[in-house]
C-alpha atoms as a PDB file:
ATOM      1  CA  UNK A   1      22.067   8.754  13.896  1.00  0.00           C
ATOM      2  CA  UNK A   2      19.561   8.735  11.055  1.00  0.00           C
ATOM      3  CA  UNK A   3      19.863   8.168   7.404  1.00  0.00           C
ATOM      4  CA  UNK A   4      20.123  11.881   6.938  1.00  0.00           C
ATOM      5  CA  UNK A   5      23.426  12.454   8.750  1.00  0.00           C
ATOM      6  CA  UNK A   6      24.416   9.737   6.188  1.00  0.00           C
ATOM      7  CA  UNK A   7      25.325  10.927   1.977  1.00  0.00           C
ATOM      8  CA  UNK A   8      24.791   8.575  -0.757  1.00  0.00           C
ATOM      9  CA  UNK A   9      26.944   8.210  -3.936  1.00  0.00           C
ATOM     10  CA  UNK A  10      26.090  10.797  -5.380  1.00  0.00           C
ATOM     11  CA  UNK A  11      25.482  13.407  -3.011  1.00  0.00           C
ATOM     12  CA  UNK A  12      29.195  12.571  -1.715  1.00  0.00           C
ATOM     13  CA  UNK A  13      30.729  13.155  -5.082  1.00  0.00           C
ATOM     14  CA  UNK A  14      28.675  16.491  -5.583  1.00  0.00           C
ATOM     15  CA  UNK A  15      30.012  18.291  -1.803  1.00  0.00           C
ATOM     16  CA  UNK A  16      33.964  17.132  -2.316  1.00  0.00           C
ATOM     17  CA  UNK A  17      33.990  17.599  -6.091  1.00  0.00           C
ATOM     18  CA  UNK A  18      35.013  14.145  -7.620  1.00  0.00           C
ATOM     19  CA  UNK A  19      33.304  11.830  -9.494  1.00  0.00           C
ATOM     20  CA  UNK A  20      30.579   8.759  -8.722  1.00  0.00           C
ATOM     21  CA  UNK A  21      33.674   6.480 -10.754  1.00  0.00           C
ATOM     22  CA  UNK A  22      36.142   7.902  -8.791  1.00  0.00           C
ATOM     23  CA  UNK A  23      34.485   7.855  -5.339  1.00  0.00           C
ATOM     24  CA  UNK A  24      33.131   3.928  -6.011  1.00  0.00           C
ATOM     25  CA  UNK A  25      36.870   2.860  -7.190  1.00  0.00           C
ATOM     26  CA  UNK A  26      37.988   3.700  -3.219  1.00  0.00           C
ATOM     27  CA  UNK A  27      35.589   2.195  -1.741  1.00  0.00           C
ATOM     28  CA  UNK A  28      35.964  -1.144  -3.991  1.00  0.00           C
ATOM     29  CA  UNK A  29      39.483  -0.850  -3.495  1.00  0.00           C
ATOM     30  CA  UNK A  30      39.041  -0.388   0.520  1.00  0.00           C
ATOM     31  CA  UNK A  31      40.746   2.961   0.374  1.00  0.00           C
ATOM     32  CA  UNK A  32      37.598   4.399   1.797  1.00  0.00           C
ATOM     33  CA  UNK A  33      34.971   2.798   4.036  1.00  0.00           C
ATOM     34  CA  UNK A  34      31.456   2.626   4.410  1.00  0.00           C
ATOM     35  CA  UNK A  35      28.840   3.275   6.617  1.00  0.00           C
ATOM     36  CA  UNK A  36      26.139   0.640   5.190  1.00  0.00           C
ATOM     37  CA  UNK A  37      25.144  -1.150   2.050  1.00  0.00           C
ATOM     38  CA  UNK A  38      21.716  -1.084   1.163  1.00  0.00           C
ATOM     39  CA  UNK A  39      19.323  -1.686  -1.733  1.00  0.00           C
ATOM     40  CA  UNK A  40      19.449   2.138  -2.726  1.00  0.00           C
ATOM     41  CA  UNK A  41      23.153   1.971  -2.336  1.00  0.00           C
ATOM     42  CA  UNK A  42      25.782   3.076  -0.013  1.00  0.00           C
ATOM     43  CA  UNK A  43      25.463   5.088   2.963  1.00  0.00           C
ATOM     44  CA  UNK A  44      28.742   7.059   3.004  1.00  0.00           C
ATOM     45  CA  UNK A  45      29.899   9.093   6.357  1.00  0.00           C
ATOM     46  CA  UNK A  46      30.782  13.058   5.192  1.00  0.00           C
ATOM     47  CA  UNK A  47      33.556  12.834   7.042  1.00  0.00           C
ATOM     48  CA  UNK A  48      35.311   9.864   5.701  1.00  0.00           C
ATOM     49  CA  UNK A  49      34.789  11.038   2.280  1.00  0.00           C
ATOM     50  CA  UNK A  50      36.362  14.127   3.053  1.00  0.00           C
ATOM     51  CA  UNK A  51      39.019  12.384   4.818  1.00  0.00           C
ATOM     52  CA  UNK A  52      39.419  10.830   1.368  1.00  0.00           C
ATOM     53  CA  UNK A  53      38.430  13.294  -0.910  1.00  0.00           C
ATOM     54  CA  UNK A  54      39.384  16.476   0.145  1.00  0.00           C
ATOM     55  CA  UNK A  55      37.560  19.284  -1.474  1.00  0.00           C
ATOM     56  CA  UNK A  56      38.611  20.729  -4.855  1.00  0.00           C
ATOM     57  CA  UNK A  57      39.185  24.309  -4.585  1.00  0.00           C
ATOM     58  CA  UNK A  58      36.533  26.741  -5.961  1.00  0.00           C
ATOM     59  CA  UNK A  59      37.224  29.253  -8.835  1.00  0.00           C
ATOM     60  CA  UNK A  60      35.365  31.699  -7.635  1.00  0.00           C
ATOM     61  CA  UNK A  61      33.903  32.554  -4.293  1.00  0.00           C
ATOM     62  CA  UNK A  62      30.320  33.136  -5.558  1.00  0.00           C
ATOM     63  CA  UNK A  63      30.564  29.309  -6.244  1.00  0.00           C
ATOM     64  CA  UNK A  64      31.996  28.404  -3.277  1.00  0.00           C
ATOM     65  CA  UNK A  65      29.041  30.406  -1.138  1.00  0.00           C
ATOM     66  CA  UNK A  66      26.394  28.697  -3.914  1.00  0.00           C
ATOM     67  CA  UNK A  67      27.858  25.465  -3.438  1.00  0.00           C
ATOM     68  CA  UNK A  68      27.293  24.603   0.446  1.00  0.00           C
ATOM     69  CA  UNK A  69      23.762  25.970   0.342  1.00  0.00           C
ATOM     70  CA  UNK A  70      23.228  23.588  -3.073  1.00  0.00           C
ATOM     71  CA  UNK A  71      24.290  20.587  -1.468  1.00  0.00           C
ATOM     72  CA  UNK A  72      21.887  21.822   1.423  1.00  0.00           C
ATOM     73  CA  UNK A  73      18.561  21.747  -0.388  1.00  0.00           C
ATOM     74  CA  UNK A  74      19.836  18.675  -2.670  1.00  0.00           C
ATOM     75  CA  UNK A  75      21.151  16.426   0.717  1.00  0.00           C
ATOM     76  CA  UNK A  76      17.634  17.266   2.066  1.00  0.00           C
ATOM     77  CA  UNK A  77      15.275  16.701  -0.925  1.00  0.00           C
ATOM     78  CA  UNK A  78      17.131  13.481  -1.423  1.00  0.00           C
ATOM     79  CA  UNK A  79      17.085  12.498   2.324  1.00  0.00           C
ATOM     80  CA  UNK A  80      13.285  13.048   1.949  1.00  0.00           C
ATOM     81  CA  UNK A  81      12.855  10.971  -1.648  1.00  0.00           C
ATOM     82  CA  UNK A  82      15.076   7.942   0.116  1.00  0.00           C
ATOM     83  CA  UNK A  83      12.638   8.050   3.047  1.00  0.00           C
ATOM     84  CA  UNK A  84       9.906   7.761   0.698  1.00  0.00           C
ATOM     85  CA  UNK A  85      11.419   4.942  -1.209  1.00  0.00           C
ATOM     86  CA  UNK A  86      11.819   3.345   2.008  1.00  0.00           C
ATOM     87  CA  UNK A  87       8.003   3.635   2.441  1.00  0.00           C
ATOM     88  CA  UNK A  88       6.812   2.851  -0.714  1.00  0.00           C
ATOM     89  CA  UNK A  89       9.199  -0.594  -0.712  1.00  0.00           C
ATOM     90  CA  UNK A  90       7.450  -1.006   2.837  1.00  0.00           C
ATOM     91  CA  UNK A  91       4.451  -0.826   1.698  1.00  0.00           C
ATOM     92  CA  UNK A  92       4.288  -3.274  -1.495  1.00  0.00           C
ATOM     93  CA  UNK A  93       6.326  -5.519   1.063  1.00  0.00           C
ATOM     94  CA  UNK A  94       2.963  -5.427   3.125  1.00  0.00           C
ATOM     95  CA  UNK A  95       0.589  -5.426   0.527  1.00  0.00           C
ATOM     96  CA  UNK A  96       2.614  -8.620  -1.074  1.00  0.00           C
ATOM     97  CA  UNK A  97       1.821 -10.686   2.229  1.00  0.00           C
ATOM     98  CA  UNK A  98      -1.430  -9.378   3.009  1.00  0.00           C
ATOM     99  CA  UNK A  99      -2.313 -10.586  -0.807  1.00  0.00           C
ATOM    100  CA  UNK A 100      -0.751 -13.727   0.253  1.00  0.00           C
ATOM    101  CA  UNK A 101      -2.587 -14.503   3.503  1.00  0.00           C
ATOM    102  CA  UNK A 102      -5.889 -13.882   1.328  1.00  0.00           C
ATOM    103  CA  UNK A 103      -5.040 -15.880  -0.996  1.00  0.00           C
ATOM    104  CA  UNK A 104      -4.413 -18.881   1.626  1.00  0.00           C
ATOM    105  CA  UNK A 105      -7.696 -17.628   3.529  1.00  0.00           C
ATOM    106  CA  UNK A 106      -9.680 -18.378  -0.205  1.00  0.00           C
ATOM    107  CA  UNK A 107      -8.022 -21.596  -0.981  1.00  0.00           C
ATOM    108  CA  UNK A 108      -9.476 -22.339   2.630  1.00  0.00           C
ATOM    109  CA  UNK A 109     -12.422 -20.897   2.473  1.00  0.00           C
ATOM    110  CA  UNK A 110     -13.086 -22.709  -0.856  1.00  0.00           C
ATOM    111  CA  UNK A 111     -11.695 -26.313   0.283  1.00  0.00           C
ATOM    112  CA  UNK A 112     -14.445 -25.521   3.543  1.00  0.00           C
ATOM    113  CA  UNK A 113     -17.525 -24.992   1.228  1.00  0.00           C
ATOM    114  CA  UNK A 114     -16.122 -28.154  -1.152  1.00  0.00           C
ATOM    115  CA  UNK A 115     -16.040 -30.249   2.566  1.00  0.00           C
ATOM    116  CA  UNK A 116     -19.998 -28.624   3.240  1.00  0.00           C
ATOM    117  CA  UNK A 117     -20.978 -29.622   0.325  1.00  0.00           C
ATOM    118  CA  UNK A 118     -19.764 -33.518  -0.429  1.00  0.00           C
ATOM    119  CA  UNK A 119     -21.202 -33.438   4.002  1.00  0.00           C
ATOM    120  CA  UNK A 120     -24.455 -32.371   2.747  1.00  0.00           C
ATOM    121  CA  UNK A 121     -24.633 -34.711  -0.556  1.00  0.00           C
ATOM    122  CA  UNK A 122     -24.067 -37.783   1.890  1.00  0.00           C
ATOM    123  CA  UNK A 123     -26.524 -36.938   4.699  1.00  0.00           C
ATOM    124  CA  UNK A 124     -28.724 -36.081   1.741  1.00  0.00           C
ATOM    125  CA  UNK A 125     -28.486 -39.486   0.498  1.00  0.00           C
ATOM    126  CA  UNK A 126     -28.561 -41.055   3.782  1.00  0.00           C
ATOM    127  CA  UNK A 127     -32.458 -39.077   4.583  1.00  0.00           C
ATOM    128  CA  UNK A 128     -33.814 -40.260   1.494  1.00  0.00           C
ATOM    129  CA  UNK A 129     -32.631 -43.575   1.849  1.00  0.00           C
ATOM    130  CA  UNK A 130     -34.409 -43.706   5.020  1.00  0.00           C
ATOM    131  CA  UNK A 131     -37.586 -42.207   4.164  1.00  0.00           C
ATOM    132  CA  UNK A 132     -37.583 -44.603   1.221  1.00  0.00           C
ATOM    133  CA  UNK A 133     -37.529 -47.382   3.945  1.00  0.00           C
ATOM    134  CA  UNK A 134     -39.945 -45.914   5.879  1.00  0.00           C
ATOM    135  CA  UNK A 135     -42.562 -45.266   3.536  1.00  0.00           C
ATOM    136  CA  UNK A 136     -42.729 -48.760   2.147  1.00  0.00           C
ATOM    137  CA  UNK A 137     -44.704 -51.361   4.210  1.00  0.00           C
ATOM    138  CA  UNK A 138     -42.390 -54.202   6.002  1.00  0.00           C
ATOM    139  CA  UNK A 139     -42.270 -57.246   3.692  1.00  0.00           C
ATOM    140  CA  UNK A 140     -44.517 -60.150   4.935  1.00  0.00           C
ATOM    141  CA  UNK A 141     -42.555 -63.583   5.114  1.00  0.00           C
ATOM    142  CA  UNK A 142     -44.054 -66.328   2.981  1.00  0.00           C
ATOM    143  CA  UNK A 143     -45.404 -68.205   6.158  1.00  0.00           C
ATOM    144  CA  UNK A 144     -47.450 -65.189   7.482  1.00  0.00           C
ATOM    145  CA  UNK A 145     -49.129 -64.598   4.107  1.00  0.00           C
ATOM    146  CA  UNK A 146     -49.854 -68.422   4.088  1.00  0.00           C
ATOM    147  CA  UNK A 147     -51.428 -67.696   7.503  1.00  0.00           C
ATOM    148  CA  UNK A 148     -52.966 -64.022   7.030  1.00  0.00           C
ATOM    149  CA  UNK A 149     -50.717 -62.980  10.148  1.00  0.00           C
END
């Protein structure tokens, strides 16, 4: 079954009559049970609140033909806004990580180039250290200057 088979708080207190207070008091109190606990709340079976809350009786019957086709249109359009919560929390979820693994990926990135770079410096010095050898003329020993050898 899906979430929309499922009221919340408020929708359950607007089809049997009774208030959020009065509805939340049960289910603290364990009179009434729910179906799940989420971060947008509970997820209340129409059935058990009805088992719990039976429906106040209408004044009139214009109200009680308006009501069912109220709670109709409200149970959907909030069915549809919780599905869209649920998207939009999935989403900055996935943006949050994605942000995260790029930020790794740059520290990385950045630590790579730093290596590259203190690589380079050192082979740098290490190729003008040996042309500086190799341009200078070997060093004669005292003996073969003496000897013109």
């Amino acid at each position: 079954m899906g979430n929309s088979t499922y009221l919340t708080l408020g929708q359950a207190a607007e089809m049997c009559g009774w208030s959020k207070g009065a509805i939340s008091k049960a289910i603290k109190s364990g009179k009434m049970s729910v179906h799940e606990k989420t971060k947008a709340g509970f997820q209340l079976d129409p059935a058990e609140v009805l088992r719990v809350f039976p429906k106040k009786t209408e004044t009139s019957s214009n109200e009680q033909l308006e009501t069912p086709n109220k709670h109709n249109v409200n149970s959907a359009v909030s069915a549809e806004i919780n599905a869209l919560q649920q998207q939009i929390t999935t989403a900055e979820l996935e943006r949050t990580r994605e942000r995260e693994q790029l930020t790794d990926r740059i520290e990385s990135l950045q630590q790579m180039l730093a290596d590259e770079k203190s690589e380079r410096r050192q082979l740098t010095a290490l190729l003008s250290d040996q042309r500086e050898k190799a341009s200078k003329p070997p060093r004669k020993g005292l003996w073969a200057r003496l000897t013109g050898g």
